[in-house]
N, C-alpha and C. Protein backbone atom coordinates (compact mmCIF):
# COMPACT_ATOMS: atom_id res chain seq x y z
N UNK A 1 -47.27 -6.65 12.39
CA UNK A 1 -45.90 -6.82 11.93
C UNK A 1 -44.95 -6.29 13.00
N UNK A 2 -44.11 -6.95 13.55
CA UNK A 2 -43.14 -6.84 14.36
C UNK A 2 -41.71 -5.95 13.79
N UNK A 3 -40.56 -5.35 14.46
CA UNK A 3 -39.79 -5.03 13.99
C UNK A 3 -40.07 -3.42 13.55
N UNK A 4 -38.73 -2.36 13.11
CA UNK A 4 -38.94 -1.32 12.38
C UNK A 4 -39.83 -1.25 11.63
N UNK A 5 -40.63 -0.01 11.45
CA UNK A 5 -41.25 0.46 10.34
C UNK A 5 -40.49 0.45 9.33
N UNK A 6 -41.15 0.08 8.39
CA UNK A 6 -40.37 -0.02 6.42
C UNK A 6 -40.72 1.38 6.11
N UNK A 7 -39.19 1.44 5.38
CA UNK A 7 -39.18 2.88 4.51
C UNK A 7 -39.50 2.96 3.16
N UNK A 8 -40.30 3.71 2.66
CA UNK A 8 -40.67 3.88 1.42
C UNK A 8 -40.29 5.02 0.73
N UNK A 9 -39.65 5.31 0.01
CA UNK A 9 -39.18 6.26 -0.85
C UNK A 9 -40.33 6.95 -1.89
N UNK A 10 -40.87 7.62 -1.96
CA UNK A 10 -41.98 7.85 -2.95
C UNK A 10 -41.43 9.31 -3.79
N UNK A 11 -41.45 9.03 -4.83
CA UNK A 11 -40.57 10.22 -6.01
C UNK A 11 -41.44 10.22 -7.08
N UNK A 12 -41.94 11.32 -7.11
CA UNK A 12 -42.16 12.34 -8.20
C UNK A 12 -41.37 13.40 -9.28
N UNK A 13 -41.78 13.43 -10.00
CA UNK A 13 -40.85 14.95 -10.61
C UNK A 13 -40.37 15.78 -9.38
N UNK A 14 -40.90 16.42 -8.81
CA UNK A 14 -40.72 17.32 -8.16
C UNK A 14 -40.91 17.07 -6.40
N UNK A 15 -41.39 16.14 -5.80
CA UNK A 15 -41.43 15.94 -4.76
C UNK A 15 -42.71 17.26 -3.84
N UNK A 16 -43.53 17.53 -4.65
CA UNK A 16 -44.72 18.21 -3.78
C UNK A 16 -46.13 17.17 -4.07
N UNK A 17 -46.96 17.79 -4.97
CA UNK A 17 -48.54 17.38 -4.81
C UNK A 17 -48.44 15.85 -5.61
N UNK A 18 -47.72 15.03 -6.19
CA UNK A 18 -47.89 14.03 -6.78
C UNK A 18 -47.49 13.28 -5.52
N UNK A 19 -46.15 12.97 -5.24
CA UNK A 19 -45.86 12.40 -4.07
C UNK A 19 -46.68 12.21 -3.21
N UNK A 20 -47.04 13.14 -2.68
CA UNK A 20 -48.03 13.68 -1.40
C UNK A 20 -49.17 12.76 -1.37
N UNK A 21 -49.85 13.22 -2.65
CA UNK A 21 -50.95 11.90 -2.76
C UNK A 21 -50.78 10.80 -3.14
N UNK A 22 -49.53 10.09 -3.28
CA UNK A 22 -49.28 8.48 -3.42
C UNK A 22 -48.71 8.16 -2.03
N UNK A 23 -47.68 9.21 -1.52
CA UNK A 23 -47.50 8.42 0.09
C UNK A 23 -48.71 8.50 0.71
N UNK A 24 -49.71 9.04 0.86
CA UNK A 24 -50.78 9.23 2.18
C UNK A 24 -51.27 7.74 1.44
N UNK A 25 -51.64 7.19 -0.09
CA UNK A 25 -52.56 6.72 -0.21
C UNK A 25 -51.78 5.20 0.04
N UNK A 26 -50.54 5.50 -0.03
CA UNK A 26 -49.75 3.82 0.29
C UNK A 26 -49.67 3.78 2.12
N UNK A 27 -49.50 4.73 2.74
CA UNK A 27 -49.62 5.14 4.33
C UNK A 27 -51.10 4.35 4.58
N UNK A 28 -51.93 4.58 4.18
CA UNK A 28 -53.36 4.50 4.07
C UNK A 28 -53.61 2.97 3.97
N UNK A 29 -53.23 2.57 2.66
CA UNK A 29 -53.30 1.18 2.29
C UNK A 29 -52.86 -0.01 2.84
N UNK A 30 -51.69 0.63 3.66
CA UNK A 30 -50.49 -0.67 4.33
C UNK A 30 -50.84 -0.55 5.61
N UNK A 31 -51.50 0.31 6.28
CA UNK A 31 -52.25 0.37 7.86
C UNK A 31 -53.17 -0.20 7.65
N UNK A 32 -53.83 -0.42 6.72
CA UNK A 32 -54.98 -1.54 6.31
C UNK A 32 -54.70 -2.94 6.55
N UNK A 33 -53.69 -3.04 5.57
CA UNK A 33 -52.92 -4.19 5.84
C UNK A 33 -52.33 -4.55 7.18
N UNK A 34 -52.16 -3.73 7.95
CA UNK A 34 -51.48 -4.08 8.98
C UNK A 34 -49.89 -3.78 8.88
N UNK A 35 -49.29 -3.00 8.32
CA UNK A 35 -48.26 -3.26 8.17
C UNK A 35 -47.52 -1.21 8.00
N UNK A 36 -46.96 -1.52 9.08
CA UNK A 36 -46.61 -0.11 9.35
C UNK A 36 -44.97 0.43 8.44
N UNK A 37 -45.35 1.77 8.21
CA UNK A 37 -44.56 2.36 7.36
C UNK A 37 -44.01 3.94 7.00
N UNK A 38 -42.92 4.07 7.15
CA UNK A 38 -42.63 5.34 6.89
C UNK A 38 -42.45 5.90 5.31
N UNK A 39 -43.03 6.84 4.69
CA UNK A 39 -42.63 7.58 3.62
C UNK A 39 -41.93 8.52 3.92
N UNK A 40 -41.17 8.93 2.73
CA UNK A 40 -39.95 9.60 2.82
C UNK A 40 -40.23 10.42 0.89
N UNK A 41 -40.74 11.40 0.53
CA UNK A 41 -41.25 12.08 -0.04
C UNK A 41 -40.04 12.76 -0.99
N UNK A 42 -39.51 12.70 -2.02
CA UNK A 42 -38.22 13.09 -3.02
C UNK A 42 -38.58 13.27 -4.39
N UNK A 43 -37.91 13.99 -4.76
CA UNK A 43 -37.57 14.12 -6.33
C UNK A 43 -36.95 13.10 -7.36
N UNK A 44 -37.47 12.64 -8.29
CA UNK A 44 -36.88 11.52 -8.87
C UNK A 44 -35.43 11.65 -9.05
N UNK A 45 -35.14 12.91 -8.72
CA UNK A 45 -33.56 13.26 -9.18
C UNK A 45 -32.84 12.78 -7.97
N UNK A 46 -33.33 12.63 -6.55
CA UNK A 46 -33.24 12.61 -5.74
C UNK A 46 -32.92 11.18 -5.43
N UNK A 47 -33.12 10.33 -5.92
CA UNK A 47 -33.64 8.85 -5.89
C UNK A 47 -32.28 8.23 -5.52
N UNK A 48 -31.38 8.07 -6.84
CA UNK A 48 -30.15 7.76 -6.10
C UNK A 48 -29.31 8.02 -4.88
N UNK A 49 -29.28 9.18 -4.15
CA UNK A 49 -28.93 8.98 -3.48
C UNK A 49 -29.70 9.00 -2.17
N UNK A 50 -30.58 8.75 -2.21
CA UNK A 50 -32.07 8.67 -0.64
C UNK A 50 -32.42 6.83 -1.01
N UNK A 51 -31.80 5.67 -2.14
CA UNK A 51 -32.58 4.74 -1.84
C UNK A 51 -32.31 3.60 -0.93
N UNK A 52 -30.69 4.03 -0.69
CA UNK A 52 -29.96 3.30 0.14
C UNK A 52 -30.39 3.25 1.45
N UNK A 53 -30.93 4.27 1.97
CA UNK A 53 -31.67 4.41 3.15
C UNK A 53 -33.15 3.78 3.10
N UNK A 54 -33.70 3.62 2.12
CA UNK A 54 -35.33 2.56 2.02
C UNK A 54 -35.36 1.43 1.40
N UNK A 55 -36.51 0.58 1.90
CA UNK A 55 -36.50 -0.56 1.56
C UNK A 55 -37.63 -0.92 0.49
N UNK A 56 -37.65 0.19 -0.23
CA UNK A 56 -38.77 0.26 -1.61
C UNK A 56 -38.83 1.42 -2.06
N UNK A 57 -38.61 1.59 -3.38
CA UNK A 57 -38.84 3.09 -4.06
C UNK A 57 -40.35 2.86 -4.65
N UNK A 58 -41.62 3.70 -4.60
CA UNK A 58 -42.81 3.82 -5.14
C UNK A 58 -42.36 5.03 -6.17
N UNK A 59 -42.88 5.30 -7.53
CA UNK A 59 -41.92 6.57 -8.29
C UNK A 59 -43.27 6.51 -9.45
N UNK A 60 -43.66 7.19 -9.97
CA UNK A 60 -44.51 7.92 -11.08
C UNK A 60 -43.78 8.16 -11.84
N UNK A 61 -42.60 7.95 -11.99
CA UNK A 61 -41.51 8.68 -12.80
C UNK A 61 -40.45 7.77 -13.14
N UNK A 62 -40.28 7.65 -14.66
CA UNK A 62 -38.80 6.93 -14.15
C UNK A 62 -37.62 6.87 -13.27
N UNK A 63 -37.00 6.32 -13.02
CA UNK A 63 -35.61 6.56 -12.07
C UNK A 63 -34.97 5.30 -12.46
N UNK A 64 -33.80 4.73 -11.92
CA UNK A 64 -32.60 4.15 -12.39
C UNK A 64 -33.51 2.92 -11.49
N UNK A 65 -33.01 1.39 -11.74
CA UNK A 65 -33.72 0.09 -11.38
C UNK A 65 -32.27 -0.13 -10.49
N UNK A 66 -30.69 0.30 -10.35
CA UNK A 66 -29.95 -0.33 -10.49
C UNK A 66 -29.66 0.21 -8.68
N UNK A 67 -30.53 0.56 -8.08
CA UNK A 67 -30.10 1.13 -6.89
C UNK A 67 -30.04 0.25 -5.38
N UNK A 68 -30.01 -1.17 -5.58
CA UNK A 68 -30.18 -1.98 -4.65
C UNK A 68 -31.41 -2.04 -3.57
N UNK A 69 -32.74 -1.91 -3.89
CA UNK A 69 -33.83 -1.84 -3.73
C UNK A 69 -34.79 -2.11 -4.74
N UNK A 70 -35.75 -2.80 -4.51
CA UNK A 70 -36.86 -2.76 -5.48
C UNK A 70 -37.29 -1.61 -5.90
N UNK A 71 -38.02 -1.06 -7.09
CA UNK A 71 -38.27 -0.13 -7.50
C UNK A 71 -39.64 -0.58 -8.09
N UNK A 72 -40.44 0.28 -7.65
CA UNK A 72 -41.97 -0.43 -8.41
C UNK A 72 -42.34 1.72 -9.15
N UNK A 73 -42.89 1.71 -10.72
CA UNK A 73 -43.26 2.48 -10.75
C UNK A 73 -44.55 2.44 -11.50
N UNK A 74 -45.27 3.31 -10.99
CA UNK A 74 -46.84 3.40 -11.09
C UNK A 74 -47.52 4.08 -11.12
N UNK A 75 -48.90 4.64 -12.25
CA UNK A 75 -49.57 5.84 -11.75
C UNK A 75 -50.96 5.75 -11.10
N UNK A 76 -50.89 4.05 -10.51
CA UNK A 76 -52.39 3.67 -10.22
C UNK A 76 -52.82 4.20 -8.65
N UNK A 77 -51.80 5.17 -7.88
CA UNK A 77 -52.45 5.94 -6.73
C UNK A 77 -53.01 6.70 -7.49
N UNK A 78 -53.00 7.36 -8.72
CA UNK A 78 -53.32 8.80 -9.50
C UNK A 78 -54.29 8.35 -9.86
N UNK A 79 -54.33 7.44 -10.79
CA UNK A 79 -55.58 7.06 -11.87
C UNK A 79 -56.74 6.49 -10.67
N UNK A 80 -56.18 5.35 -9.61
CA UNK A 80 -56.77 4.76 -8.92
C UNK A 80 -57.29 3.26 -9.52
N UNK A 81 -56.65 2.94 -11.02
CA UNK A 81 -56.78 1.82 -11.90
C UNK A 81 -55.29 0.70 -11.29
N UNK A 82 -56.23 0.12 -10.49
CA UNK A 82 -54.98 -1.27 -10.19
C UNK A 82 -54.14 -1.12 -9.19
N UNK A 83 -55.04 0.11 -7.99
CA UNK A 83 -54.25 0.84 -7.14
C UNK A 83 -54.15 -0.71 -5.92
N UNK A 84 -55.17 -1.35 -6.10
CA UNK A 84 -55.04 -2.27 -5.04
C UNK A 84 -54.09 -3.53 -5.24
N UNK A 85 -54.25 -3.66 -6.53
CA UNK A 85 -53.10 -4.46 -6.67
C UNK A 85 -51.65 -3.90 -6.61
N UNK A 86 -51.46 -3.00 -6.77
CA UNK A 86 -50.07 -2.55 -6.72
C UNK A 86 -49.96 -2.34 -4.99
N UNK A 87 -50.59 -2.12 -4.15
CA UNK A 87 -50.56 -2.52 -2.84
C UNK A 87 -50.22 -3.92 -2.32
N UNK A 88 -50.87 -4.19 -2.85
CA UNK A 88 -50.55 -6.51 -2.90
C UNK A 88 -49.29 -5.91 -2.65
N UNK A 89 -48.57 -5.41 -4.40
CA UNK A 89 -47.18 -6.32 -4.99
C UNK A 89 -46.28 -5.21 -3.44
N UNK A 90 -46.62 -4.35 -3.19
CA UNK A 90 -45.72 -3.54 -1.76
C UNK A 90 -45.80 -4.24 -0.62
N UNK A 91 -46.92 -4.29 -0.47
CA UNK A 91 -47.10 -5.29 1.16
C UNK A 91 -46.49 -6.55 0.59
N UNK A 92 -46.60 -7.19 -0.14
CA UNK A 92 -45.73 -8.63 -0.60
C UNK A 92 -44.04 -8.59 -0.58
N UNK A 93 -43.73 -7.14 -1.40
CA UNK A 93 -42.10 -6.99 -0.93
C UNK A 93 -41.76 -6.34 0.24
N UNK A 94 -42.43 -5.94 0.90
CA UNK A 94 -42.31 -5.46 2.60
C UNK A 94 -42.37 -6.52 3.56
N UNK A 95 -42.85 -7.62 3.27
CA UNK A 95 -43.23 -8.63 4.46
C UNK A 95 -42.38 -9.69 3.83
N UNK A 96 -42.37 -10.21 2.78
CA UNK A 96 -41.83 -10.87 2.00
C UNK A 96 -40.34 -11.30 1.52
N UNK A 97 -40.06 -9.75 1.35
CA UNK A 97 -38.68 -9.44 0.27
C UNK A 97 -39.03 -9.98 -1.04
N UNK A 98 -40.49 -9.89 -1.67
CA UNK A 98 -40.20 -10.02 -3.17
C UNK A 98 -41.56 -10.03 -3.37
């Protein structure tokens, strides 16, 4: 993939050990893919104002849909149930736009 690295927003409650292990495992997943990427590690409280700066929020947590970015939320880095498909639907709106 040509061009900037894509930013990913990844928000948890709290922005330590949940985050942590969904960005490494989406970092992980999209170098697979081929497709290079920065995480950017926040608090769901945090969300509004850090999404303007990324081009995908990943979140375990609710947060607001209305922030001009896709918002995908999920606990299948955690569980590891449907973790690959929810990779699809990221690498699909990263390369894609949808």
């Amino acid at each position: 993939m040509v061009g900037r690295p894509k930013v990913i927003l990844v928000a948890c409650g709290t922005a330590i050990a949940t985050s942590t292990v969904v960005a490494k495992a989406i970092e992980e997943g999209l170098a697979a893919r081929g497709i290079k990427v920065i995480t950017r590690q926040c608090k769901a409280a945090e969300v509004p104002s850090l999404a303007p700066g990324a081009d995908l929020v990943v979140t375990t947590t609710p947060v607001p849909t209305n922030l001009g970015v896709p918002v995908i939320k999920t606990l299948a880095f955690l569980t590891g149930v449907g973790k690959e498909e929810v990779l699809d639907q990221i690498a699909k709106i990263l390369t894609e736009g949808g």
